[in-house]
N, C-alpha and C. Protein backbone atom coordinates (compact mmCIF):
# COMPACT_ATOMS: atom_id res chain seq x y z
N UNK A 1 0.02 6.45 26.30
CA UNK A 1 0.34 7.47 25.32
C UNK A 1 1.82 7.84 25.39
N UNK A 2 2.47 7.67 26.52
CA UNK A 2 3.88 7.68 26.72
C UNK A 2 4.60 7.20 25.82
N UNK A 3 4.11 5.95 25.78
CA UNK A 3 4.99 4.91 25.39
C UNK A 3 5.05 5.50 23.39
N UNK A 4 3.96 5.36 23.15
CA UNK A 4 3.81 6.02 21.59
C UNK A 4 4.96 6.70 21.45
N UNK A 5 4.21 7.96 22.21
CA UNK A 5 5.22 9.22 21.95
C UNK A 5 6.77 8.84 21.79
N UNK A 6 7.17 8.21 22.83
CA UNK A 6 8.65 7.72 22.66
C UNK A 6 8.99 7.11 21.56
N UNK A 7 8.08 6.32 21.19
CA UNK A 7 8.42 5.36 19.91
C UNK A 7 8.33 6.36 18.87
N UNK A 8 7.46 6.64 18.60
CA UNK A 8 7.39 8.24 17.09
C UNK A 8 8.55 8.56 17.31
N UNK A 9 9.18 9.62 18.76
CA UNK A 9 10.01 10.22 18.51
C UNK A 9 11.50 9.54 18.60
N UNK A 10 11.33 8.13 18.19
CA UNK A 10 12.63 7.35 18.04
C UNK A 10 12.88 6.93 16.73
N UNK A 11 11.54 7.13 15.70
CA UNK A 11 11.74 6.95 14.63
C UNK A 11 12.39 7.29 14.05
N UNK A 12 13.33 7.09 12.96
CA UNK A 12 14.33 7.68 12.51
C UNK A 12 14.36 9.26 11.85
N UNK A 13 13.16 9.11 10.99
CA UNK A 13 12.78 10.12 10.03
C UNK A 13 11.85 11.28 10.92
N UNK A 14 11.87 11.09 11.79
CA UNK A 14 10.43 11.50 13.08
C UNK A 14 10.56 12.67 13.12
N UNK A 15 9.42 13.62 13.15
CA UNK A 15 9.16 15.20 13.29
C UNK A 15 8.06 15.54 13.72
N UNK A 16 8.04 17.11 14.12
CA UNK A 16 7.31 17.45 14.96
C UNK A 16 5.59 16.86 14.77
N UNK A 17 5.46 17.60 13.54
CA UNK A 17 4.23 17.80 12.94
C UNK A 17 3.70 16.31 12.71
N UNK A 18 4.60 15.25 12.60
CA UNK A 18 4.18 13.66 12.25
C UNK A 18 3.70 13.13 13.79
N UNK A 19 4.68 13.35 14.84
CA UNK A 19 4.52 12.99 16.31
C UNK A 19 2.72 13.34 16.48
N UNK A 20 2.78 14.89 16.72
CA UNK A 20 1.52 15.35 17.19
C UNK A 20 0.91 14.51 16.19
N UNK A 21 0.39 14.78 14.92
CA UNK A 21 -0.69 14.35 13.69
C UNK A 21 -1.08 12.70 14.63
N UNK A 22 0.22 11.73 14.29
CA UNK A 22 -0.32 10.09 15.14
C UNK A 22 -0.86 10.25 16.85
N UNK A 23 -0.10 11.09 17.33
CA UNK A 23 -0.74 11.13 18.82
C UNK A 23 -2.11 11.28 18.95
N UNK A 24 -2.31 12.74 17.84
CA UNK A 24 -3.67 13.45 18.26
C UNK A 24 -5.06 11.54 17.42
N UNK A 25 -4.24 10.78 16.51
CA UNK A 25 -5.14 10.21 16.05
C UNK A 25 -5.53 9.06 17.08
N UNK A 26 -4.23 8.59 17.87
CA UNK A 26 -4.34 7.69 18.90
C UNK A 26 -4.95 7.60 19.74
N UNK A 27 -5.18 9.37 20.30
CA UNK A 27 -6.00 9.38 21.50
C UNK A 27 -7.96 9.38 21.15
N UNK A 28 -7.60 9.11 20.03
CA UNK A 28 -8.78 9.11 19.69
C UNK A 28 -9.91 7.61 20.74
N UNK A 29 -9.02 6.90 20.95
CA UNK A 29 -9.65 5.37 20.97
C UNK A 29 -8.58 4.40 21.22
N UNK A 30 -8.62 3.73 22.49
CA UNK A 30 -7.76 2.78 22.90
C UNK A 30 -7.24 1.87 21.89
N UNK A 31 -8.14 1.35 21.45
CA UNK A 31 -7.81 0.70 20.14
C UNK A 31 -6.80 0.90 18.97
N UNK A 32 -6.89 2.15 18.63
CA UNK A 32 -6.04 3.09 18.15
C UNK A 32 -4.73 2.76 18.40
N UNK A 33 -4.73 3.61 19.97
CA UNK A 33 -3.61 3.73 20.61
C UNK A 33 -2.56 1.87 20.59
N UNK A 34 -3.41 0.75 21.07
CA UNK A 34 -2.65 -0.45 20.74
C UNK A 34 -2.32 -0.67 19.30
N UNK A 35 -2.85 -0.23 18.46
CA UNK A 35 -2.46 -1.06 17.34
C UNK A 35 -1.77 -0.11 16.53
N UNK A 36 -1.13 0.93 16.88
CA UNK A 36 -0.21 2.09 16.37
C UNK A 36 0.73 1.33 17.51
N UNK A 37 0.64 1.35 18.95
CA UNK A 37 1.94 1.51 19.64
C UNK A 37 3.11 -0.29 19.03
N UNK A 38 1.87 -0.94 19.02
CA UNK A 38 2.07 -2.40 18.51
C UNK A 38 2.94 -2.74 17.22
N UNK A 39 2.23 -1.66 16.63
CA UNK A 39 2.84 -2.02 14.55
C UNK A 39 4.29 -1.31 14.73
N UNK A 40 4.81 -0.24 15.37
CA UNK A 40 5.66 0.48 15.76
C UNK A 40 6.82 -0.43 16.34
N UNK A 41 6.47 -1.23 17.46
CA UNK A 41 7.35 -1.76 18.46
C UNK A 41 7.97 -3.30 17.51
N UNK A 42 7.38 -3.68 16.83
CA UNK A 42 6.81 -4.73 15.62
C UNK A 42 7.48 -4.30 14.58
N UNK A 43 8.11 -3.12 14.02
CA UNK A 43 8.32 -3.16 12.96
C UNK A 43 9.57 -1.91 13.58
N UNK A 44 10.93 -2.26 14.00
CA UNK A 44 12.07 -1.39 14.90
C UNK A 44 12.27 -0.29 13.62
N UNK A 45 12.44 -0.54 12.35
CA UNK A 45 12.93 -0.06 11.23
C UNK A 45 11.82 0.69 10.60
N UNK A 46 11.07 1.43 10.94
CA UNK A 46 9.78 1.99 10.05
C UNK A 46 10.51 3.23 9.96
N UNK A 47 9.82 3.63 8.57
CA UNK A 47 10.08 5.39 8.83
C UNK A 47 8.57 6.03 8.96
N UNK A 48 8.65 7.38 9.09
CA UNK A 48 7.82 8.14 9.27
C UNK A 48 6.36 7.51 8.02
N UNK A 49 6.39 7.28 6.79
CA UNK A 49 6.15 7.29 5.98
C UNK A 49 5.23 6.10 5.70
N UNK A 50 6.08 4.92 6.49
CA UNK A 50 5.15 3.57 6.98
C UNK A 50 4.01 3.69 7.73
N UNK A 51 4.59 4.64 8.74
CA UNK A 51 3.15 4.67 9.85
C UNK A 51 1.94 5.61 9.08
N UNK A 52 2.54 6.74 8.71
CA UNK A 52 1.44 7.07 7.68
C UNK A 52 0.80 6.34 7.32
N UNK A 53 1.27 5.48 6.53
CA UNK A 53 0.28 4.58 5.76
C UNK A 53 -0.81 3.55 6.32
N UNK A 54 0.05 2.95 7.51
CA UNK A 54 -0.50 2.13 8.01
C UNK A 54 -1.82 3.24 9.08
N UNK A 55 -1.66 4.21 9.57
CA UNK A 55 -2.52 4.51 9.78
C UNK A 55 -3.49 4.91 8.76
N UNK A 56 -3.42 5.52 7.57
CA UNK A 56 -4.03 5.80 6.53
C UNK A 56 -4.69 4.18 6.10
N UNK A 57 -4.37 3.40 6.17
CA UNK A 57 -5.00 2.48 5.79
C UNK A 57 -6.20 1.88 6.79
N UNK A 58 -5.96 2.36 8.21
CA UNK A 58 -7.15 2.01 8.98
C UNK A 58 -8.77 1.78 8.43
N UNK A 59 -9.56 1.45 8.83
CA UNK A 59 -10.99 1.17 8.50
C UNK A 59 -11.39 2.63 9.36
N UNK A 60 -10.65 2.69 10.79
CA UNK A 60 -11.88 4.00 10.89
C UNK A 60 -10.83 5.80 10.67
N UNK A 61 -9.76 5.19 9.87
CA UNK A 61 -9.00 6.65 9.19
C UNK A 61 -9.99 7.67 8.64
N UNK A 62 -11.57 6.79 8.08
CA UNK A 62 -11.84 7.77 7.33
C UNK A 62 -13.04 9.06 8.18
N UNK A 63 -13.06 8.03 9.19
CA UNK A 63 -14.55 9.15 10.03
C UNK A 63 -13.69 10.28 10.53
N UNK A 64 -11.97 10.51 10.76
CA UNK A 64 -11.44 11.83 11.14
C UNK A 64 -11.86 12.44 9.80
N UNK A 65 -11.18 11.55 8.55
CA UNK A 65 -10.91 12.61 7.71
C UNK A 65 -12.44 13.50 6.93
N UNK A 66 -13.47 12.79 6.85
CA UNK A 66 -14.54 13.00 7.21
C UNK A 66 -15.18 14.43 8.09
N UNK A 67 -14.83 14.36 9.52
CA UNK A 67 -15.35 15.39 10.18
C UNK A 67 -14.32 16.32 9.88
N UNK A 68 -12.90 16.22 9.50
CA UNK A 68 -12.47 17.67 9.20
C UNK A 68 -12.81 18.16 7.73
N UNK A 69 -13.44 17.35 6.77
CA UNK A 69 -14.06 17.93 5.64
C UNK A 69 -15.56 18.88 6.12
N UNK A 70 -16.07 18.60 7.11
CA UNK A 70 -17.59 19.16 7.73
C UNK A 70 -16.27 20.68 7.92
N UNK A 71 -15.58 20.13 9.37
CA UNK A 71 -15.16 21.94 10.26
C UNK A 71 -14.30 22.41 9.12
């Protein structure tokens, strides 16, 4: 999770509220966590806006967004 964090907060465009939002989704599931820290290290030039997406585009993006429609 280190390693993430560093990378988010090297992103160019990178802020508070974006850092926490990908962390809190990473720790969800190892899996997660590789293939965010991966697409990141993989792609030096992303902005904030990419990873959005690319996490938004996940297959299991939708079971968070899901349980925060329930709480």
């Amino acid at each position: 999770m280190e390693e993430l964090t560093r990378l988010l907060n090297t992103i160019e465009d990178s802020y508070f509220d974006f850092v926490s939002a990908m962390v809190h989704y990473a720790q969800k599931s190892q899996t997660r966590l590789e293939l965010l820290t991966t697409y990141i290290r993989e792609n030096p030039d992303v902005k904030s806006a990419d990873v959005i997406k690319f996490v938004s585009d996940q297959a299991d993006f939708a079971d968070d967004a899901a349980y925060m429609r329930v709480c």
